[in-house]
PDB file of N, CA and C in Angstrom:
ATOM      1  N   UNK A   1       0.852  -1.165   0.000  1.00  0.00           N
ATOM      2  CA  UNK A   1       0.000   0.000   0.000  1.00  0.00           C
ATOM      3  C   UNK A   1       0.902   1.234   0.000  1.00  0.00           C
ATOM      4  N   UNK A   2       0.599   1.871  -0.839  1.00  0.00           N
ATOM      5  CA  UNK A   2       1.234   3.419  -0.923  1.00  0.00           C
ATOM      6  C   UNK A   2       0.478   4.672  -0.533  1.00  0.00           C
ATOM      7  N   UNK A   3       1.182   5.534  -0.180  1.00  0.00           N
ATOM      8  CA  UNK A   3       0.276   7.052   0.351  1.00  0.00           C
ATOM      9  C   UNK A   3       0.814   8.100  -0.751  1.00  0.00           C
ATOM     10  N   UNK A   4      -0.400   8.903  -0.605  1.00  0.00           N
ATOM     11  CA  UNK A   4      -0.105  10.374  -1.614  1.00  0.00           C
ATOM     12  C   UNK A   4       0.580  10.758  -0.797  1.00  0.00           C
ATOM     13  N   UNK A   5       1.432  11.986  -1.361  1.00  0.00           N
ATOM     14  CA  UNK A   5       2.324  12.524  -0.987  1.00  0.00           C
ATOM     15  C   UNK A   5       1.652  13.511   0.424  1.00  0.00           C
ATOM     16  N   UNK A   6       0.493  13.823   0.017  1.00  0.00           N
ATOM     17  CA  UNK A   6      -0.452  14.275   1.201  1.00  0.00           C
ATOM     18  C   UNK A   6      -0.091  13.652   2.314  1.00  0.00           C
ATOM     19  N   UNK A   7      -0.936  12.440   2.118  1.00  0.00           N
ATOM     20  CA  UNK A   7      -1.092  11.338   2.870  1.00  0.00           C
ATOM     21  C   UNK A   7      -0.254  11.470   3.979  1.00  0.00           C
ATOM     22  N   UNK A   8       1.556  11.154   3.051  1.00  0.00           N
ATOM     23  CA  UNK A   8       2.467  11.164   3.548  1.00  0.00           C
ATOM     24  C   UNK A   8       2.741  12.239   4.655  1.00  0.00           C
ATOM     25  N   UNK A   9       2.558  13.352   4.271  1.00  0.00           N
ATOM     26  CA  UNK A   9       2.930  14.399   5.100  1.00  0.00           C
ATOM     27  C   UNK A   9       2.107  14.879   6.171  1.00  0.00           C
ATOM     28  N   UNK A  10       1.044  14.157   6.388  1.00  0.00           N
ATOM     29  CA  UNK A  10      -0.560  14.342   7.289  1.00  0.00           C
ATOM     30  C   UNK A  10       0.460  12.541   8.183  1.00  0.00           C
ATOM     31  N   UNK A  11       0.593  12.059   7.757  1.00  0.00           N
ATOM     32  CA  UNK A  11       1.336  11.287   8.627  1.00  0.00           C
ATOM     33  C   UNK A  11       2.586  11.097   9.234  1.00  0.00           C
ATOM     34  N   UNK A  12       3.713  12.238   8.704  1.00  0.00           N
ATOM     35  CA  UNK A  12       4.992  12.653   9.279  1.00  0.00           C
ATOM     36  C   UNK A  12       4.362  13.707  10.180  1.00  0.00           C
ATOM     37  N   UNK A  13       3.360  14.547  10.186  1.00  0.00           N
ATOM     38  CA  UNK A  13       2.788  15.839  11.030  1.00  0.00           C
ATOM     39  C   UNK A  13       2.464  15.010  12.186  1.00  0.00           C
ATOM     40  N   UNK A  14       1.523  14.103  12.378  1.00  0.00           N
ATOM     41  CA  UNK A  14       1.371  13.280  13.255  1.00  0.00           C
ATOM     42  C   UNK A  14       2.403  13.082  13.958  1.00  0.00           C
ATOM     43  N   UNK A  15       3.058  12.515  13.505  1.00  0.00           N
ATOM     44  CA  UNK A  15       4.324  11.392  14.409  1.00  0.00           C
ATOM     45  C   UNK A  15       4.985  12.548  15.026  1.00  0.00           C
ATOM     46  N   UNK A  16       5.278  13.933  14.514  1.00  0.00           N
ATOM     47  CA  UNK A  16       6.187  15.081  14.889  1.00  0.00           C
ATOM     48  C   UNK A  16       5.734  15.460  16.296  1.00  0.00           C
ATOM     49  N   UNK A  17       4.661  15.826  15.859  1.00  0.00           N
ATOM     50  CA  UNK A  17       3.534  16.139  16.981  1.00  0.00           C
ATOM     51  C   UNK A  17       3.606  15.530  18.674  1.00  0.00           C
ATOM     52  N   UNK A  18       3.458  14.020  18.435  1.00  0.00           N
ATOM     53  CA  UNK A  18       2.741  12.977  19.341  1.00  0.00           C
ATOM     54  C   UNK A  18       3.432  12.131  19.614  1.00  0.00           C
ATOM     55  N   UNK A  19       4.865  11.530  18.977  1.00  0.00           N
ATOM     56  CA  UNK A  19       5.428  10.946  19.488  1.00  0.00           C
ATOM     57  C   UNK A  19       7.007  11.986  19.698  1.00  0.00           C
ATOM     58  N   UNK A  20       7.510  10.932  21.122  1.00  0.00           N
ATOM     59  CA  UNK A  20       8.917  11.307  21.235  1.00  0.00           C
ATOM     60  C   UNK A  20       9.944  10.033  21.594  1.00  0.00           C
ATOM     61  N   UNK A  21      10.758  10.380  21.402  1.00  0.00           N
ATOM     62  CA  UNK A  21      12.116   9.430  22.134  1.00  0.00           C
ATOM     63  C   UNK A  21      12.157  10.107  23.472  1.00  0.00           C
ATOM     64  N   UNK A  22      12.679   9.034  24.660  1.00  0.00           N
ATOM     65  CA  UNK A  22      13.032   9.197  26.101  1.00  0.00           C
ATOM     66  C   UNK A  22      14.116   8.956  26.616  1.00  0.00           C
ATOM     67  N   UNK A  23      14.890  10.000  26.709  1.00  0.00           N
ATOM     68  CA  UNK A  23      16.897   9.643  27.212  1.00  0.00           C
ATOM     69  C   UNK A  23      16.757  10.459  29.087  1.00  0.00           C
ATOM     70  N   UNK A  24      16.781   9.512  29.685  1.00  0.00           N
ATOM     71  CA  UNK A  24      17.260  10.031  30.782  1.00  0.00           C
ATOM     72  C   UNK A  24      15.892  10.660  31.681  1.00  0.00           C
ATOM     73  N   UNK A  25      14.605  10.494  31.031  1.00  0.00           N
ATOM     74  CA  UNK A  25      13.875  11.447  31.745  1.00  0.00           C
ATOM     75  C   UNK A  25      13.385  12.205  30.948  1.00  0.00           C
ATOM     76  N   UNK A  26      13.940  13.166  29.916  1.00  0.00           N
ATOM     77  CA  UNK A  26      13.696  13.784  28.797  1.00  0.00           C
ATOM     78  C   UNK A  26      13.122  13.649  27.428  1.00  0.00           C
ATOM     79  N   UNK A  27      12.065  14.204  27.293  1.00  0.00           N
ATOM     80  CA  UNK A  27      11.409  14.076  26.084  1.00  0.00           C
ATOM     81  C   UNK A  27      11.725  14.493  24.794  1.00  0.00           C
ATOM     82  N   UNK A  28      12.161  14.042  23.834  1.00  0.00           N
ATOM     83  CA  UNK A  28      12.308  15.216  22.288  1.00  0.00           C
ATOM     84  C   UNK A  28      11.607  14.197  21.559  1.00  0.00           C
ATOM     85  N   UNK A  29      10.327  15.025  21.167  1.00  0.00           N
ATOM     86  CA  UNK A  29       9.723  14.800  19.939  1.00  0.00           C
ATOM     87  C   UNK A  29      10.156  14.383  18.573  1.00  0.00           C
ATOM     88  N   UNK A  30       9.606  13.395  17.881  1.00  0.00           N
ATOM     89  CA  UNK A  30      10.325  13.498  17.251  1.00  0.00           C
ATOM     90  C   UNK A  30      10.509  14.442  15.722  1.00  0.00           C
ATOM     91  N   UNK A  31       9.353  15.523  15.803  1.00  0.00           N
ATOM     92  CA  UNK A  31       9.819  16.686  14.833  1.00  0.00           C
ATOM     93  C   UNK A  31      10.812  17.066  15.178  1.00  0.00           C
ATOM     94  N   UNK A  32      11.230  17.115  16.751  1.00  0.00           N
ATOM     95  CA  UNK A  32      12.575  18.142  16.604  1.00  0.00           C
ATOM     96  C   UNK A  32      13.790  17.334  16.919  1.00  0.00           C
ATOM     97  N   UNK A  33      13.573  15.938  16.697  1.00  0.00           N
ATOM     98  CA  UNK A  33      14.720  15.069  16.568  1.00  0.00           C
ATOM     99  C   UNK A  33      15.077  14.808  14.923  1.00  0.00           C
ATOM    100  N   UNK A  34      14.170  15.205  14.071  1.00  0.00           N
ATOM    101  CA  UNK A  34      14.203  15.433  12.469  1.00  0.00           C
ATOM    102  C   UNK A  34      14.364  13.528  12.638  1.00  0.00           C
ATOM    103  N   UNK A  35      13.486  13.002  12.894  1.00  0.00           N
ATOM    104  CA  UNK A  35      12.771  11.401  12.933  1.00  0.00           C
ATOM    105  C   UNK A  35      12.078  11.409  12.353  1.00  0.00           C
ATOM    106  N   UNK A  36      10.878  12.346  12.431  1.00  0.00           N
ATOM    107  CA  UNK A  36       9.342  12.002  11.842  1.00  0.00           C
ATOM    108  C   UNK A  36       9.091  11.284  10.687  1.00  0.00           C
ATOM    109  N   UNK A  37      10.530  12.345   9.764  1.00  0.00           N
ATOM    110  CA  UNK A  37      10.049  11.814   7.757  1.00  0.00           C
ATOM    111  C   UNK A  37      10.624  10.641   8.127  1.00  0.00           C
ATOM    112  N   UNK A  38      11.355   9.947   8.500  1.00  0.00           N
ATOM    113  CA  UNK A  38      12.345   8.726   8.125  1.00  0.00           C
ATOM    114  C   UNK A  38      11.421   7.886   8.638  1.00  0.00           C
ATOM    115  N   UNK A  39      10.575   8.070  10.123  1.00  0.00           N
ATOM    116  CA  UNK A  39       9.355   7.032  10.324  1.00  0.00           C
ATOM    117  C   UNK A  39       8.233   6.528   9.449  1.00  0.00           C
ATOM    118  N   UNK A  40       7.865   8.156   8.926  1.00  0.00           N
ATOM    119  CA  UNK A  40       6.814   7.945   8.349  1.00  0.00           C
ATOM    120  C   UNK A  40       6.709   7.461   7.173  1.00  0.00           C
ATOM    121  N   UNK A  41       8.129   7.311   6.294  1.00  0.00           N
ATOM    122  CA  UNK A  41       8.447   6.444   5.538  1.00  0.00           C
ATOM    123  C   UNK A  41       8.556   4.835   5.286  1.00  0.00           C
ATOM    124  N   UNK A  42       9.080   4.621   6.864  1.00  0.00           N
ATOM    125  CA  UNK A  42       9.181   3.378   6.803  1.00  0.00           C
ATOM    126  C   UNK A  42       7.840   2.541   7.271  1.00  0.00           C
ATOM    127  N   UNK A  43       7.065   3.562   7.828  1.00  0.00           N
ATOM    128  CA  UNK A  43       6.135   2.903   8.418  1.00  0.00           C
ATOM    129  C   UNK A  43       4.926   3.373   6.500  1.00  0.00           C
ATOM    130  N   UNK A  44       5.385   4.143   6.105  1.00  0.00           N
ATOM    131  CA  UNK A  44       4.036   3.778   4.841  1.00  0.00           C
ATOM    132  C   UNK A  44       4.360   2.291   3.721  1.00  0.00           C
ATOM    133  N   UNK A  45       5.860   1.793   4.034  1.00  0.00           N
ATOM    134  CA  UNK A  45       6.576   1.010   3.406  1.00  0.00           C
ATOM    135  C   UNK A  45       5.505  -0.432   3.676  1.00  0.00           C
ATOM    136  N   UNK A  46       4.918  -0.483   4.898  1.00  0.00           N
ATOM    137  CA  UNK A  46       4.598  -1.258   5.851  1.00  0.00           C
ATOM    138  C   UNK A  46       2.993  -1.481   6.202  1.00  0.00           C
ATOM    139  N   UNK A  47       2.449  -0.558   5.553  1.00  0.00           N
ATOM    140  CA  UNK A  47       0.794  -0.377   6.249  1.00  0.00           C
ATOM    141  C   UNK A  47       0.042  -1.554   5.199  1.00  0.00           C
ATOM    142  N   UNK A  48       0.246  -2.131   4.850  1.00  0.00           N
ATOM    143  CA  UNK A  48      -0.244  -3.592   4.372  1.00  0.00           C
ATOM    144  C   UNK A  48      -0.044  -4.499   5.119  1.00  0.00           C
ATOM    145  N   UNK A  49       0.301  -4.644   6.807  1.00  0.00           N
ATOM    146  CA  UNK A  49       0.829  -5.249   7.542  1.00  0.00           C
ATOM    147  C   UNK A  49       0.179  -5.412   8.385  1.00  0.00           C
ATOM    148  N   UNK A  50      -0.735  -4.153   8.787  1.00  0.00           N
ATOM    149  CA  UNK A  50      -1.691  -3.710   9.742  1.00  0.00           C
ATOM    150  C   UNK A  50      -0.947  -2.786  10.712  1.00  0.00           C
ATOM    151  N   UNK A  51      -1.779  -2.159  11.188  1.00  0.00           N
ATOM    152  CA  UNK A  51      -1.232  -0.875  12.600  1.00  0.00           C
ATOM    153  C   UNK A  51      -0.093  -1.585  13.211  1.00  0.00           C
ATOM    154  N   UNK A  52       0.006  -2.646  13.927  1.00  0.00           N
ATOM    155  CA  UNK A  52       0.497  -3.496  14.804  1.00  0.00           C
ATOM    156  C   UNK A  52       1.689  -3.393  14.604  1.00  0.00           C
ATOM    157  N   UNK A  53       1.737  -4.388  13.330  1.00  0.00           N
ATOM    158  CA  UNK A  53       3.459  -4.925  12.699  1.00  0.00           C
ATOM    159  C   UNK A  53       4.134  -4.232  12.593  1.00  0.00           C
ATOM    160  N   UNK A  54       3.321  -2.888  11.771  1.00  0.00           N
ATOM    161  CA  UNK A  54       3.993  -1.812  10.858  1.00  0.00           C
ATOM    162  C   UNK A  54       4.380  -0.999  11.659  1.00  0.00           C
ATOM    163  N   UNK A  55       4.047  -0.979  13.365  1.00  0.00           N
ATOM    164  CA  UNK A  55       4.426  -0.072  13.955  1.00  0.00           C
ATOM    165  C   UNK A  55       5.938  -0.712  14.453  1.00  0.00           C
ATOM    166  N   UNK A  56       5.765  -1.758  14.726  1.00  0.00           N
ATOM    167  CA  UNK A  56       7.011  -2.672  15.669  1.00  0.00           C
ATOM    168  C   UNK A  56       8.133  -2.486  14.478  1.00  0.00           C
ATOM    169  N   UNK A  57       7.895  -2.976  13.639  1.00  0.00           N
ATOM    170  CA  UNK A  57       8.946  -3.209  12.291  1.00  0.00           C
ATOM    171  C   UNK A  57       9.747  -1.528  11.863  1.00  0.00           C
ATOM    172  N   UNK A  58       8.473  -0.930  11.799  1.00  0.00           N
ATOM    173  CA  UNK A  58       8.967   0.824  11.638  1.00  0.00           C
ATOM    174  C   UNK A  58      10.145   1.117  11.860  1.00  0.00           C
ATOM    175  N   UNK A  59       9.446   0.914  13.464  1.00  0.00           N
ATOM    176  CA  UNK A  59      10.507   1.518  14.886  1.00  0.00           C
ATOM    177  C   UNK A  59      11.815   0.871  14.633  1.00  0.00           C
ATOM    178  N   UNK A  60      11.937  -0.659  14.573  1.00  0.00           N
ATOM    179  CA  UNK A  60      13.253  -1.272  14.393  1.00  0.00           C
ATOM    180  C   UNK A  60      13.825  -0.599  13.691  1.00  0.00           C
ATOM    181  N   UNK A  61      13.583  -0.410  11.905  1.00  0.00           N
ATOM    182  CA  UNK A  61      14.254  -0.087  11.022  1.00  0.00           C
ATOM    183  C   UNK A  61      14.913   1.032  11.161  1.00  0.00           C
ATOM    184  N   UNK A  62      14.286   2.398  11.890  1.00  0.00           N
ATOM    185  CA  UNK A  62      14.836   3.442  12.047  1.00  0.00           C
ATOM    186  C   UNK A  62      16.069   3.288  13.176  1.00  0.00           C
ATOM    187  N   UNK A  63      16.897   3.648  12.273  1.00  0.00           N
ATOM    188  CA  UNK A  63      18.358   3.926  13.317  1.00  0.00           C
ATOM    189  C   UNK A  63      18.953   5.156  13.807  1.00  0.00           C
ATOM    190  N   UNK A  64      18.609   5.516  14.952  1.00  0.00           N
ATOM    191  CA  UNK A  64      19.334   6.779  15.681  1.00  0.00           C
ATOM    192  C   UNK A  64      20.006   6.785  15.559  1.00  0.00           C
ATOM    193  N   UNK A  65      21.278   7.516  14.905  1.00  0.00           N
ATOM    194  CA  UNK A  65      22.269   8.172  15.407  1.00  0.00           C
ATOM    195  C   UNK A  65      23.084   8.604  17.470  1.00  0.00           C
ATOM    196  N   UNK A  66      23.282   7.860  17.785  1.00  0.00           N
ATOM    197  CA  UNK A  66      23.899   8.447  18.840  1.00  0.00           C
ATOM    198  C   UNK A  66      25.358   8.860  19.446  1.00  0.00           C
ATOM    199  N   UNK A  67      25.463  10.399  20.190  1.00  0.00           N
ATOM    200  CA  UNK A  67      26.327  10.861  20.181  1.00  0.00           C
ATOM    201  C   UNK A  67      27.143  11.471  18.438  1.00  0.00           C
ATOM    202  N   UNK A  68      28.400  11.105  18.069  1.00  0.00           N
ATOM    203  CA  UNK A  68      28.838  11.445  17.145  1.00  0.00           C
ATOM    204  C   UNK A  68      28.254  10.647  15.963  1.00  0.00           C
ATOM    205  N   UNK A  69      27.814   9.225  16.195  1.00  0.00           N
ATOM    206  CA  UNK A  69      26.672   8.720  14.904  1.00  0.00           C
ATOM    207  C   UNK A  69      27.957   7.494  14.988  1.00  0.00           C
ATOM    208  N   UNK A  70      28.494   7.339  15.640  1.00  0.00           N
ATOM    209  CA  UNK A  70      29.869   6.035  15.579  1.00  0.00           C
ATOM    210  C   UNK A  70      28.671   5.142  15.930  1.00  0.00           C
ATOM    211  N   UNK A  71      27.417   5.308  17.109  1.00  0.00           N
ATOM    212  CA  UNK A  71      26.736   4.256  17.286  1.00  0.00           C
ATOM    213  C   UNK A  71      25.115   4.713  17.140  1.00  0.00           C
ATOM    214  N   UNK A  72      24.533   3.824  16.981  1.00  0.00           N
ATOM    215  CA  UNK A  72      23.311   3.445  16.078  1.00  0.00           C
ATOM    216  C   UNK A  72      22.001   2.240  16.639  1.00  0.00           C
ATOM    217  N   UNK A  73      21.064   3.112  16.865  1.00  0.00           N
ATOM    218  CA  UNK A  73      20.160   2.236  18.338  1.00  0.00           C
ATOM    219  C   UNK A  73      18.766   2.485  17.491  1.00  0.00           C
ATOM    220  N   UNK A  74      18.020   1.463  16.799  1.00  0.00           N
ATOM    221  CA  UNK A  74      16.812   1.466  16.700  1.00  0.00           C
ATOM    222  C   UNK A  74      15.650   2.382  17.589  1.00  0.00           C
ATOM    223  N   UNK A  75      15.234   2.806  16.999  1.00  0.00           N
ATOM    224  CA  UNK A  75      13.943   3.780  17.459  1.00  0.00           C
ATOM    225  C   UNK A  75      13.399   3.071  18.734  1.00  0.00           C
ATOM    226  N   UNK A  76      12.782   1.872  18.202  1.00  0.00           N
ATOM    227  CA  UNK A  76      11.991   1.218  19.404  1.00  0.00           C
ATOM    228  C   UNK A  76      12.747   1.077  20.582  1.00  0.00           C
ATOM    229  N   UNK A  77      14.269   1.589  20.826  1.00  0.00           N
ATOM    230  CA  UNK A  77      14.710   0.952  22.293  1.00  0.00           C
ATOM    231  C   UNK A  77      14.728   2.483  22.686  1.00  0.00           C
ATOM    232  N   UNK A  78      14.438   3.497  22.723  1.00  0.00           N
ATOM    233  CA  UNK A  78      14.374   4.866  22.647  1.00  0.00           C
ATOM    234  C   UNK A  78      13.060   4.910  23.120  1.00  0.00           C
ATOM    235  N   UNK A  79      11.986   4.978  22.214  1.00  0.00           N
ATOM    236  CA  UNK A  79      10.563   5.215  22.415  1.00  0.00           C
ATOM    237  C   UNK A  79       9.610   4.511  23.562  1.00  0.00           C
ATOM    238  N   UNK A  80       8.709   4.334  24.502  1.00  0.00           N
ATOM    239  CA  UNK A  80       8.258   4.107  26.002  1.00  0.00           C
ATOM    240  C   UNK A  80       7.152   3.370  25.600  1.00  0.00           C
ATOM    241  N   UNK A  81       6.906   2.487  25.922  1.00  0.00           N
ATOM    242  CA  UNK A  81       5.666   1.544  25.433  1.00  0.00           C
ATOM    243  C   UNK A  81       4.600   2.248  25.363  1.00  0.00           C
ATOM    244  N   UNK A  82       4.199   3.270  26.304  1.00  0.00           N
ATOM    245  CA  UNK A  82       2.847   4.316  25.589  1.00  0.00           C
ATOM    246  C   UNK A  82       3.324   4.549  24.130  1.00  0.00           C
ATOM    247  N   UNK A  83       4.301   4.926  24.078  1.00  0.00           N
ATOM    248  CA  UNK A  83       4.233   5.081  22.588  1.00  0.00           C
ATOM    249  C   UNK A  83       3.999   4.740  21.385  1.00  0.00           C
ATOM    250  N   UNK A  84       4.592   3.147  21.541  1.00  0.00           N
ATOM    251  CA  UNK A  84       4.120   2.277  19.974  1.00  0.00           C
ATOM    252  C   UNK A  84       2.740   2.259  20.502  1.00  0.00           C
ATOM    253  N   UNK A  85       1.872   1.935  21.365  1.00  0.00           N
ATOM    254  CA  UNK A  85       0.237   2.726  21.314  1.00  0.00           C
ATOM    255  C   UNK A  85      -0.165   3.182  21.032  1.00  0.00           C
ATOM    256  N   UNK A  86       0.361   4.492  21.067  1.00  0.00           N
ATOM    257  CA  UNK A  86       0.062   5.721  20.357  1.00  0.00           C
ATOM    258  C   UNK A  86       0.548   5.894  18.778  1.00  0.00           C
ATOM    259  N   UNK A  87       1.229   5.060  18.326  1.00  0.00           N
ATOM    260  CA  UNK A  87       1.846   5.185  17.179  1.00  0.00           C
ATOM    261  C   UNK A  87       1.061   4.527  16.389  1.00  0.00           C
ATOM    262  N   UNK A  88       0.585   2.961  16.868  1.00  0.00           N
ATOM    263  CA  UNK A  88      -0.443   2.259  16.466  1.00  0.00           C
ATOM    264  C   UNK A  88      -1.792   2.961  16.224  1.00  0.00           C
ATOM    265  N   UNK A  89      -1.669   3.409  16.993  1.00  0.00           N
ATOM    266  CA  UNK A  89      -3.152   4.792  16.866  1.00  0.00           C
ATOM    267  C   UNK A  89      -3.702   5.503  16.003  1.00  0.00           C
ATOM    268  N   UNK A  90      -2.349   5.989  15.626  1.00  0.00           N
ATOM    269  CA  UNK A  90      -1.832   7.111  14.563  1.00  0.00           C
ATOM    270  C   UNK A  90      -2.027   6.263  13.036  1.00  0.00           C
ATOM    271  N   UNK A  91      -1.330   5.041  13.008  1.00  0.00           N
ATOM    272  CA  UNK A  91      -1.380   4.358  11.506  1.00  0.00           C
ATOM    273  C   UNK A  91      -2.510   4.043  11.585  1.00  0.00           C
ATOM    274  N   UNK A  92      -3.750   3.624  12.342  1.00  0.00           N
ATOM    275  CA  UNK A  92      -4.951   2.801  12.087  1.00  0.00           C
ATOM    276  C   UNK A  92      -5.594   3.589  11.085  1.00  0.00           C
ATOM    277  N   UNK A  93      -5.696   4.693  11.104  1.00  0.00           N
ATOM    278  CA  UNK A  93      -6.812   5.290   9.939  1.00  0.00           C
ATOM    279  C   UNK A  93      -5.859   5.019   8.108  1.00  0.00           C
ATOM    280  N   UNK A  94      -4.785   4.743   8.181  1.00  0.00           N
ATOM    281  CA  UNK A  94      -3.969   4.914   7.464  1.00  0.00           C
ATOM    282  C   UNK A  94      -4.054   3.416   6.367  1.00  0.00           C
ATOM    283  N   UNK A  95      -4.045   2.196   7.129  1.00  0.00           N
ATOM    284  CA  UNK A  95      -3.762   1.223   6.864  1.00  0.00           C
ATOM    285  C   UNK A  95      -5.581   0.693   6.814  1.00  0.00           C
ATOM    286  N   UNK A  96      -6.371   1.571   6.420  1.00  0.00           N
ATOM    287  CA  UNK A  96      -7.688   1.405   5.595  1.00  0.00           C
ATOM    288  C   UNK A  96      -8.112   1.685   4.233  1.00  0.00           C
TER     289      UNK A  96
END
């Protein structure tokens, strides 16, 4: 399943918005972690999968950068289990 470019960008606005990564206590969204497009990519790669998969699989694929970028930590070990909830949330209207 593919999204209009709309689509696309009504679903990177989302994710910017509503989800964040959690280091230490601290929240950064991920608009202002510049995450959103690279999620919302991988997760439109995916919405033939259902909300569920496409959320778990997403998250894996995306690789943080941490510190100088020498090391490299999947989204999902970052993000707080409310979150793929909420993320799941977010793709359900999507993956109809």
């Amino acid at each position: 399943m593919s999204l209009s470019a709309g689509d696309l960008k009504d679903l990177e606005v989302a994710l910017a918005d509503r989800l964040y990564l959690q280091v230490a206590g601290w929240h950064l969204y991920l608009g202002d972690a510049g995450l959103a497009q690279t999620l919302a990519i991988e997760c439109a790669a995916r919405l033939d999968q259902g909300a569920g998969v496409c959320a778990r699989q997403a998250l894996e694929a995306v690789q943080v950068p941490i510190g100088a970028g020498s090391t490299r930590l999947p989204l999902a070990r970052l993000i707080p289990a409310g979150q793929l909830r909420d993320l799941e949330e977010i793709l359900e209207p999507f993956c109809r």
